[in-house]
Protein backbone atom coordinates (compact mmCIF):
# COMPACT_ATOMS: atom_id res chain seq x y z
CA UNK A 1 76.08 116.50 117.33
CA UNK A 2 76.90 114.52 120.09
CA UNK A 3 75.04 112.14 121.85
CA UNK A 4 73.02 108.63 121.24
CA UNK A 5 71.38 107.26 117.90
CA UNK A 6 68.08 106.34 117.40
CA UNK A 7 66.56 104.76 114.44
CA UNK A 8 64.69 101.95 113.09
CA UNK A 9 65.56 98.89 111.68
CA UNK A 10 63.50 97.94 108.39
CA UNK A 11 66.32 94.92 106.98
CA UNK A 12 68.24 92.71 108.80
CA UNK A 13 69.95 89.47 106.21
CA UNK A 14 72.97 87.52 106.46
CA UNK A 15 74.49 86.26 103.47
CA UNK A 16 77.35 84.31 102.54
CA UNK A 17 79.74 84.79 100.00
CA UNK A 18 82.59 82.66 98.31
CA UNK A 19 85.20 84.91 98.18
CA UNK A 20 89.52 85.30 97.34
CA UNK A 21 90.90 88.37 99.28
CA UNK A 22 93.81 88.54 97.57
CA UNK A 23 95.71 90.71 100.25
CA UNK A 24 99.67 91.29 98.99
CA UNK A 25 100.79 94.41 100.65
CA UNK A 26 102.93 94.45 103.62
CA UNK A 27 102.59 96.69 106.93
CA UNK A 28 99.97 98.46 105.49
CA UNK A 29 96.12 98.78 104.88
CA UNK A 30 94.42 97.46 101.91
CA UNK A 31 90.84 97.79 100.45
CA UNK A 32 89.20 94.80 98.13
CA UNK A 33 85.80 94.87 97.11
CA UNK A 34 83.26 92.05 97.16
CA UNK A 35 79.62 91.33 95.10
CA UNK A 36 77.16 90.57 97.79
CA UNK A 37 73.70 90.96 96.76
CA UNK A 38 70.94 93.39 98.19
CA UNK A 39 73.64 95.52 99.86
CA UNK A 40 73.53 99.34 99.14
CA UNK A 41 75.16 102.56 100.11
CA UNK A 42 73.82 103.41 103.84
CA UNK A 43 73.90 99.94 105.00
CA UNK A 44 75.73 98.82 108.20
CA UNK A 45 78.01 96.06 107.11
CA UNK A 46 79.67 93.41 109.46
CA UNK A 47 81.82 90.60 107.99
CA UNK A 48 82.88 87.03 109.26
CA UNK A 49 86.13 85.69 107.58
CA UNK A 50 85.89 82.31 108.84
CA UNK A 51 88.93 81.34 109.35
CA UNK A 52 92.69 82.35 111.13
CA UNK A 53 95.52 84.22 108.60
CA UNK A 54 98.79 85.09 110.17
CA UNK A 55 99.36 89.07 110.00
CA UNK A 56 95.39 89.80 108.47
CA UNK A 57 93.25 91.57 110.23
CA UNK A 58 89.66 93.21 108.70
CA UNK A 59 89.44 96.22 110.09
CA UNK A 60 86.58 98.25 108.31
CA UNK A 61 83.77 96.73 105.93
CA UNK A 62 81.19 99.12 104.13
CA UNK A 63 78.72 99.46 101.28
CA UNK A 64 80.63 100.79 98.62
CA UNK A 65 78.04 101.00 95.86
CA UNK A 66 74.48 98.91 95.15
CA UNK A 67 75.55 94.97 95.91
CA UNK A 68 78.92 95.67 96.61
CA UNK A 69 80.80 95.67 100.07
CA UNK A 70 84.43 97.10 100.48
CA UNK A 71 86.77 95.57 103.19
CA UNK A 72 89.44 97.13 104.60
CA UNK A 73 92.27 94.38 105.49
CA UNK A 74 95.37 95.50 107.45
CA UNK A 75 99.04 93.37 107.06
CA UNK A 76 100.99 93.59 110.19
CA UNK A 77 103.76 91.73 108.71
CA UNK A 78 106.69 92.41 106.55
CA UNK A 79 105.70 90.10 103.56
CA UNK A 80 103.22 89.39 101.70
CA UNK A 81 100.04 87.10 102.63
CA UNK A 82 97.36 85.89 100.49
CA UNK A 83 94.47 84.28 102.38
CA UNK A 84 93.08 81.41 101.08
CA UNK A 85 89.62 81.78 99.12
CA UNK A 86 86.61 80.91 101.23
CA UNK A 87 82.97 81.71 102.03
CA UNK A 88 82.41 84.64 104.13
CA UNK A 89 79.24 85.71 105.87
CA UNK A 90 77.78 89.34 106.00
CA UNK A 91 75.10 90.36 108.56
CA UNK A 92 73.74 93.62 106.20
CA UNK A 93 71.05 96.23 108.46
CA UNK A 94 69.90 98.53 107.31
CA UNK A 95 68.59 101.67 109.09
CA UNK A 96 65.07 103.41 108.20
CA UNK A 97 66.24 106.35 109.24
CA UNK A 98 68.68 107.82 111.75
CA UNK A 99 68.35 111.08 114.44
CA UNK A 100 70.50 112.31 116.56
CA UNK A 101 69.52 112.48 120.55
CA UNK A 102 71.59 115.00 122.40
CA UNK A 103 72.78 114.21 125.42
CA UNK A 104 73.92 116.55 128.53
């Protein structure tokens, strides 16, 4: 169905995490998982890596399972890059329900 979503909103939380990536693979996508708790399966996930790493880009975060988000890094170089461990922040919604409005 095409058209524009409409739902509620019932959770809204941002929570920070100390986390290590641990990205190695070159030109390439790679998926690492992270504990952050009161996320579940459903939930729209955005993440904040707060700092700049050469060549790492995040470009896909979801709930995975029950408190645990996976991130999707890419590595548009040819080596390998580990970023260094910080705290990230996750803004975690999550919809009541969701329907489908068609439009013309």
């Amino acid at each position: 169905m095409a058209g524009v979503f409409l739902g509620n909103v019932v959770f809204v939380t941002a929570v920070s995490v100390s986390y290590d990536a641990n990205v190695t693979v070159t030109n390439t996508t790679q998926e690492s998982t992270v504990t952050v708790p009161g996320v579940r399966v459903g939930d729209f996930v955005m993440v904040n890596k707060p700092s700049h790493s050469t060549g790492i880009g995040i470009v896909n975060a979801r709930a995975s399972a029950a408190d645990t988000v996976a991130i999707t890094y890419g590595n548009f170089t040819g080596s390998a890059v580990n970023p260094a461990a910080e705290t990230y922040l996750f803004c975690v919604i999550r919809p009541d329900s969701v329907t489908g409005a068609a439009q013309a």
